[in-house]
N, C-alpha and C. Protein backbone atom coordinates (compact mmCIF):
# COMPACT_ATOMS: atom_id res chain seq x y z
N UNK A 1 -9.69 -5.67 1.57
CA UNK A 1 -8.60 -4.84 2.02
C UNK A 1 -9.16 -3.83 3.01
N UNK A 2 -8.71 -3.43 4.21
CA UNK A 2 -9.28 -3.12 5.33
C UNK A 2 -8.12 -1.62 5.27
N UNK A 3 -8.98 -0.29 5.92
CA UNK A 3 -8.07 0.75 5.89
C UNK A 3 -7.14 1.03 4.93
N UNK A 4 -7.85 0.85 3.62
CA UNK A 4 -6.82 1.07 2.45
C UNK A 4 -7.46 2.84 1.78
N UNK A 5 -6.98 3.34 1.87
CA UNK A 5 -7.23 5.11 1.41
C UNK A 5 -6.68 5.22 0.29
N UNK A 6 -7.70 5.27 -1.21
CA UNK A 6 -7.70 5.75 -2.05
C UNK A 6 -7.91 7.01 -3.06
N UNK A 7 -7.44 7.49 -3.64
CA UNK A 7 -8.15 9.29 -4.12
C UNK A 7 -8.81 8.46 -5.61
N UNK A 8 -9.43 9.96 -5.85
CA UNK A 8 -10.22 9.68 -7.36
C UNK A 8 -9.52 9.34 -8.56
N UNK A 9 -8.37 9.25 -9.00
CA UNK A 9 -7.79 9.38 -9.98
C UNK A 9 -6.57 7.87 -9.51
N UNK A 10 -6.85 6.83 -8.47
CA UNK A 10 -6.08 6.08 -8.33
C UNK A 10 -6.92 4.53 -8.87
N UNK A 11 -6.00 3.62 -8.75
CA UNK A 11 -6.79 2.59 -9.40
C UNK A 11 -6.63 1.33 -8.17
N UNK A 12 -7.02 0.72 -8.07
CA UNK A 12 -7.15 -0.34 -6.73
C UNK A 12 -7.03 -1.91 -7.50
N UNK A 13 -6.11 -2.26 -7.17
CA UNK A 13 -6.35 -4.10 -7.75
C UNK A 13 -5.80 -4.91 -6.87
N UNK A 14 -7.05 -6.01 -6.63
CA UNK A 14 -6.74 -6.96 -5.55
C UNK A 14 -7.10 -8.05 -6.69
N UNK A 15 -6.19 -9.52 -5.47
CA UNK A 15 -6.24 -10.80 -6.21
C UNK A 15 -4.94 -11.30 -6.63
N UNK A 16 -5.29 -12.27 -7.10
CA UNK A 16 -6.23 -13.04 -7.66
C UNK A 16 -6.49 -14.24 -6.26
N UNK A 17 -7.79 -14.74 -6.95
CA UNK A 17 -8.57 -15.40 -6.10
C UNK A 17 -8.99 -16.35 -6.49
N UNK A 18 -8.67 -17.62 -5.69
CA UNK A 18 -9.09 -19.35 -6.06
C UNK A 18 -10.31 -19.22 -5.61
N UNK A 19 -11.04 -20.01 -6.43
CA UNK A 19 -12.26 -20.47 -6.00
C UNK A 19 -12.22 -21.97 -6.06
N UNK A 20 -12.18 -22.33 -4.57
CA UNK A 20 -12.43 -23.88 -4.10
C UNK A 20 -13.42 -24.89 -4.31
N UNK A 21 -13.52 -26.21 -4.27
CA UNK A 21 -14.39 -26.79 -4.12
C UNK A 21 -15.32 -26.91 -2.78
N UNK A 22 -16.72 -26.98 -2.29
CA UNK A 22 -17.26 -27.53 -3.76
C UNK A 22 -17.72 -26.47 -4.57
N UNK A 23 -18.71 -26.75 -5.74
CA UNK A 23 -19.07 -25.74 -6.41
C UNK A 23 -19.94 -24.83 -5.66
N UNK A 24 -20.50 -23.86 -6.05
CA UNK A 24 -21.58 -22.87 -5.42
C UNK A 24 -21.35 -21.35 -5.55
N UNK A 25 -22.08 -20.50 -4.93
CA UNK A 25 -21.95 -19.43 -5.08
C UNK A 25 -21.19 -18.45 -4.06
N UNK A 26 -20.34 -17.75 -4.57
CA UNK A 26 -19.08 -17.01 -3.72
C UNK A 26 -19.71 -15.64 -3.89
N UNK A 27 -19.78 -14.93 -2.84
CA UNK A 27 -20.21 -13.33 -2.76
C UNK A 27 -18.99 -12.07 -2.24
N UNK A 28 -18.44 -11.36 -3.02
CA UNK A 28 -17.14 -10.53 -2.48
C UNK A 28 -18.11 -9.07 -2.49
N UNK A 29 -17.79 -8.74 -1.03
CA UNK A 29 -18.44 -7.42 -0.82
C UNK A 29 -17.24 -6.19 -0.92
N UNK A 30 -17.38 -5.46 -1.65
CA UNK A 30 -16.86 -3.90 -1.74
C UNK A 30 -17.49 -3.04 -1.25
N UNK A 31 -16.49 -2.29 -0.23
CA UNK A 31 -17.55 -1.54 0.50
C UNK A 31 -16.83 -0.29 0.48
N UNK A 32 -17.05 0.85 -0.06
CA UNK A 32 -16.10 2.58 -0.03
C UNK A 32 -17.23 3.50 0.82
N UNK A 33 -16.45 4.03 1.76
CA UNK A 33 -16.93 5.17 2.47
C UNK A 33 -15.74 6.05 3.12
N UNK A 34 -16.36 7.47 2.71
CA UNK A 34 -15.48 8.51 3.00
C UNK A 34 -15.01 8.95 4.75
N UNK A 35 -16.09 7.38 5.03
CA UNK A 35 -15.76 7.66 6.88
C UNK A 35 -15.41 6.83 7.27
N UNK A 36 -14.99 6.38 8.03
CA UNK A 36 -13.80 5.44 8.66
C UNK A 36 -15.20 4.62 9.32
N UNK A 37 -15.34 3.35 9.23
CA UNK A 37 -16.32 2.33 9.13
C UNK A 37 -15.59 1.65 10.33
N UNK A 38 -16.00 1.96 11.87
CA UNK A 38 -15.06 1.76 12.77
C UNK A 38 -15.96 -0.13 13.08
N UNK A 39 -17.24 0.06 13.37
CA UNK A 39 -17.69 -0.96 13.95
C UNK A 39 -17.43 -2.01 12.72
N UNK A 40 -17.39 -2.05 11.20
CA UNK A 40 -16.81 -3.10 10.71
C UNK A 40 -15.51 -3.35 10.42
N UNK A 41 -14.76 -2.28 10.71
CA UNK A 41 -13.66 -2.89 10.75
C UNK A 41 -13.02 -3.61 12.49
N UNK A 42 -13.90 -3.86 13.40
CA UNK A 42 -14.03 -4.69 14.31
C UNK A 42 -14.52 -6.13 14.26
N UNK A 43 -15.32 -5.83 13.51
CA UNK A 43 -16.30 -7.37 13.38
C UNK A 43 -14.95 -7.99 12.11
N UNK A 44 -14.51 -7.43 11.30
CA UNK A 44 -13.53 -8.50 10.29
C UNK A 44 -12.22 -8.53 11.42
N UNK A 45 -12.20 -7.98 11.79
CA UNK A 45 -10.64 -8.37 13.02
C UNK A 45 -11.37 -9.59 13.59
N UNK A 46 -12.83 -9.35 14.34
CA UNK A 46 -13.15 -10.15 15.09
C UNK A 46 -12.98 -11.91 14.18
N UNK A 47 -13.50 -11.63 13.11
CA UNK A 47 -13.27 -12.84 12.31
C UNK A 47 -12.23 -13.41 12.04
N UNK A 48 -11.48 -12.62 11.16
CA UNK A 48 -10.34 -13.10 10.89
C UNK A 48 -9.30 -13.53 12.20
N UNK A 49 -9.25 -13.35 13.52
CA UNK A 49 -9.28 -14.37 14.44
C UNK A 49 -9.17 -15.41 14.67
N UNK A 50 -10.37 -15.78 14.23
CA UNK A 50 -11.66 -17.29 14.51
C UNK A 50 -12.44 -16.85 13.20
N UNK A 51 -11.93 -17.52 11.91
CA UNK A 51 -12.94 -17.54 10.99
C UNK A 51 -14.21 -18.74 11.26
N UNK A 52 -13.78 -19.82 11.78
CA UNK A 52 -14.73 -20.90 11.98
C UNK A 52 -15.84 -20.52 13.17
N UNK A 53 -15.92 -19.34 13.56
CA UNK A 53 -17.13 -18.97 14.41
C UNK A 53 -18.27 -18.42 13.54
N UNK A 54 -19.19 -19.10 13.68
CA UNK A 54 -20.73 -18.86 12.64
C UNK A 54 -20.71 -17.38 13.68
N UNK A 55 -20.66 -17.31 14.74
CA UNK A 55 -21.24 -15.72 15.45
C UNK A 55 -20.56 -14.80 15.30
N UNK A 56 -19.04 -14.88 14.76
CA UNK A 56 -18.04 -13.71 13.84
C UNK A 56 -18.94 -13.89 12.52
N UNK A 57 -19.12 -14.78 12.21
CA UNK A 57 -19.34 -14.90 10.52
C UNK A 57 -20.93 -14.18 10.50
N UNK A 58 -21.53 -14.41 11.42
CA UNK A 58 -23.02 -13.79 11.36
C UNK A 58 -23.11 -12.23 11.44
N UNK A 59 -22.16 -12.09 12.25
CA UNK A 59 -22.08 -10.44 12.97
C UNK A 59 -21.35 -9.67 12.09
N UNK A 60 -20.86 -10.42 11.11
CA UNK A 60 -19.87 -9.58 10.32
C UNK A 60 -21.02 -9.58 9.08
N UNK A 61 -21.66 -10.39 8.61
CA UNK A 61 -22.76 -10.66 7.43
C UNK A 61 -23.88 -9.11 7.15
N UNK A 62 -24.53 -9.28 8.78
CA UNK A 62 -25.43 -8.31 9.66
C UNK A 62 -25.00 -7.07 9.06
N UNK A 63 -23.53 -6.92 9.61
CA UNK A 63 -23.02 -5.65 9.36
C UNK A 63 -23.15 -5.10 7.98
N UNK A 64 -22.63 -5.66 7.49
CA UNK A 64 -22.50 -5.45 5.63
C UNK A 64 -24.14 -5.21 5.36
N UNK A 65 -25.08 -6.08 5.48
CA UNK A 65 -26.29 -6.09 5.30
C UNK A 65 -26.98 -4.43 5.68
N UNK A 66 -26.52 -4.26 6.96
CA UNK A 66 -27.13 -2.61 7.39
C UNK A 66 -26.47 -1.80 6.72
N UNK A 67 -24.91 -2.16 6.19
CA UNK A 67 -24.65 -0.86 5.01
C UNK A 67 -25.03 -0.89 3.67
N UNK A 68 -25.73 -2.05 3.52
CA UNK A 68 -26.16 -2.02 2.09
C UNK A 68 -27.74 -1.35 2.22
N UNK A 69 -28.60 -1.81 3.25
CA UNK A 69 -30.15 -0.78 3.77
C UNK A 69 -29.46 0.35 3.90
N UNK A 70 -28.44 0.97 4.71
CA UNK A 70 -28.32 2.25 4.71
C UNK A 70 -28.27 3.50 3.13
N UNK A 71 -27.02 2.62 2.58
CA UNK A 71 -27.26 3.00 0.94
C UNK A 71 -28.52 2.65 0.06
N UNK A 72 -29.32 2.06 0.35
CA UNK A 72 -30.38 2.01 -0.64
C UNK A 72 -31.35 2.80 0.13
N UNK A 73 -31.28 3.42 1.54
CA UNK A 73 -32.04 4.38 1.48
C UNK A 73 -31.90 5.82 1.12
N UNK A 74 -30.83 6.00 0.83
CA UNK A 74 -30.57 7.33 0.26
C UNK A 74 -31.26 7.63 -1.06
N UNK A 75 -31.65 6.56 -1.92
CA UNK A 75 -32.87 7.21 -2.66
C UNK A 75 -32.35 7.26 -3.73
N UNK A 76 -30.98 6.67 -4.31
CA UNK A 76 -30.33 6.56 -5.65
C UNK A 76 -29.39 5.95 -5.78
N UNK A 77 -28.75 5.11 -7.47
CA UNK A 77 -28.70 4.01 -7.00
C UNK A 77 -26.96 4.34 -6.69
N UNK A 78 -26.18 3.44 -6.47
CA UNK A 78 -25.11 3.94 -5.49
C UNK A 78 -24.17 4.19 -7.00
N UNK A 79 -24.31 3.44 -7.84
CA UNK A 79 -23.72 3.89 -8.92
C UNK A 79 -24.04 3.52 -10.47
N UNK A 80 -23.09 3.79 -11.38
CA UNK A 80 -23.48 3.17 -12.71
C UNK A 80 -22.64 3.15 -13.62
N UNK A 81 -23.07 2.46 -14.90
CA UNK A 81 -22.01 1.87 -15.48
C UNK A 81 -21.90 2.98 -16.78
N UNK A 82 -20.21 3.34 -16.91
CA UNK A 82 -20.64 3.90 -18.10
C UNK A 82 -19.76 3.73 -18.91
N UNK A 83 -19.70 3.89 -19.88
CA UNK A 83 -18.46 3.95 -21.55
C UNK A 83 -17.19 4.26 -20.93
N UNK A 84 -15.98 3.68 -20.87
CA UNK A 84 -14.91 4.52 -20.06
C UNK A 84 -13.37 3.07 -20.40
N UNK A 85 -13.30 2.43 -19.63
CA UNK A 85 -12.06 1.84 -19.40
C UNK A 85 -12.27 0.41 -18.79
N UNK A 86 -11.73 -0.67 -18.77
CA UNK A 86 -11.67 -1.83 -18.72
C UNK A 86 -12.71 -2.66 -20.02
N UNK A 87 -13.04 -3.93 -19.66
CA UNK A 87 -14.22 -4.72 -20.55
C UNK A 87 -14.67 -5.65 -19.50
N UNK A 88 -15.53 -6.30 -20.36
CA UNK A 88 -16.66 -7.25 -19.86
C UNK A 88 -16.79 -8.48 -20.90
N UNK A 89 -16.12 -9.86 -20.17
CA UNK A 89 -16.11 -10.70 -20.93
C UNK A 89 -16.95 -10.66 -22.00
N UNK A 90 -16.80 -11.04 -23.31
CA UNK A 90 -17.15 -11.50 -24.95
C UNK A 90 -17.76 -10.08 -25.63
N UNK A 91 -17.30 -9.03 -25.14
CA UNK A 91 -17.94 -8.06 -25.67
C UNK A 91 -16.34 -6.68 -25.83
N UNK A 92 -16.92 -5.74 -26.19
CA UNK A 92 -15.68 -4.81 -26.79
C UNK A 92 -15.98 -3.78 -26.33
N UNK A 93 -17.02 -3.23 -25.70
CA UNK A 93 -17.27 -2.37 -25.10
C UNK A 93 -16.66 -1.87 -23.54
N UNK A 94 -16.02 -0.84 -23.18
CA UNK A 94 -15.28 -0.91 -22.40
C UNK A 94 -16.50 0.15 -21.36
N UNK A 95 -16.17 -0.74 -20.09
CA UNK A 95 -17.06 0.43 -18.77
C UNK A 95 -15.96 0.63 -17.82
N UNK A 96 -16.73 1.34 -17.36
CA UNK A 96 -16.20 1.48 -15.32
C UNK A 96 -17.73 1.98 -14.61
N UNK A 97 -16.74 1.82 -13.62
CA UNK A 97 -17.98 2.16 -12.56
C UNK A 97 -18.30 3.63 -12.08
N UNK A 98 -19.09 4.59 -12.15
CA UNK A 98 -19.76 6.36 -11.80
C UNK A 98 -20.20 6.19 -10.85
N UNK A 99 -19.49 6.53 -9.30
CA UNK A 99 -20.43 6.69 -8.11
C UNK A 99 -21.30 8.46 -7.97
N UNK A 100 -22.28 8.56 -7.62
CA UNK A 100 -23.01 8.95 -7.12
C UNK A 100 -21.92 9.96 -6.06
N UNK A 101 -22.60 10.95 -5.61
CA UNK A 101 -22.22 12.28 -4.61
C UNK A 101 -22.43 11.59 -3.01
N UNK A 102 -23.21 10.44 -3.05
CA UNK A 102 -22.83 9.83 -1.57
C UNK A 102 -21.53 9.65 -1.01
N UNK A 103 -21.51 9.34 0.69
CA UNK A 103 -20.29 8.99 0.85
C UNK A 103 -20.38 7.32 1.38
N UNK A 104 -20.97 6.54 1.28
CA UNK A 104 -20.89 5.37 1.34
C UNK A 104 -21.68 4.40 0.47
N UNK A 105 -20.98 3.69 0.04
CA UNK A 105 -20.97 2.72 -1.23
C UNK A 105 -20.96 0.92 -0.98
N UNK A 106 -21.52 0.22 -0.97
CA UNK A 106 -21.68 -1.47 -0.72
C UNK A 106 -21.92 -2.15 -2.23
N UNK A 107 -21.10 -2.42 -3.24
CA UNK A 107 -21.29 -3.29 -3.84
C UNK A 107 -21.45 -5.07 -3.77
N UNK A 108 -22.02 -5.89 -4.23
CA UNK A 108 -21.67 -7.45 -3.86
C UNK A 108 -21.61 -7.59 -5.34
N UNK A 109 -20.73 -8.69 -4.91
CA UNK A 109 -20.13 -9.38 -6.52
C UNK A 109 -20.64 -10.82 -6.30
N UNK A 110 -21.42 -11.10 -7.06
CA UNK A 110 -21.99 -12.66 -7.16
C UNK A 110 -21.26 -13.59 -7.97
N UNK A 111 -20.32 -15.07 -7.57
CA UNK A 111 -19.64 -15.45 -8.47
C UNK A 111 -20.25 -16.61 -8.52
N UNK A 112 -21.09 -17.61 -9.57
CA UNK A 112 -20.89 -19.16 -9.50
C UNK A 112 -20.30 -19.61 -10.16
N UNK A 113 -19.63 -20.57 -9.18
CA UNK A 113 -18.86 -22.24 -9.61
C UNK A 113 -19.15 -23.07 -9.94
């Protein structure tokens, strides 16, 4: 979701989402920053375009990649898990996610099929 402005006390839900054949591994990047992320939100216009261009698909990859080095150089980790609200399949323990006093955030979600 591109230019979507959320406050602290709101809740965000996207989906649901097919996962196609064939099998393999699907990566969904979340990315929150308190600054308007101008050059990627160019490169996903640029894509979503022409998704079948490997040089949208590369340039947009790149991008994500330098905001995830940018956040891991700040020197802590971007967030963490703590006792709070939702679950985690086969277990009863409920988390959410604690960001950190930064203002930009890159999670990846690793899914296999």
């Amino acid at each position: 979701m591109n230019n979507r402005n959320i406050t602290g006390s709101e809740e965000l839900l996207f989906g649901p989402f097919r996962l196609t054949e064939p099998a393999g591994t699907e990566t969904i990047y979340i990315i929150m920053s308190q600054e308007r992320q101008v050059n990627l939100e160019a490169l996903i216009l640029h894509f979503n375009n022409n998704p079948d261009s490997r040089q949208h698909a590369n340039n947009l990859y790149r991008e994500v990649v330098n905001l995830q080095n940018s956040v891991s150089r700040l020197g802590e980790p971007a967030s963490s898990y703590i006792p709070s609200g939702g679950t985690s399949r086969g277990n009863t323990q409920q988390y959410a996610t604690r960001f950190s006093g930064n203002n930009l955030y890159v999670r990846a979600i690793t899914i296999r099929h």
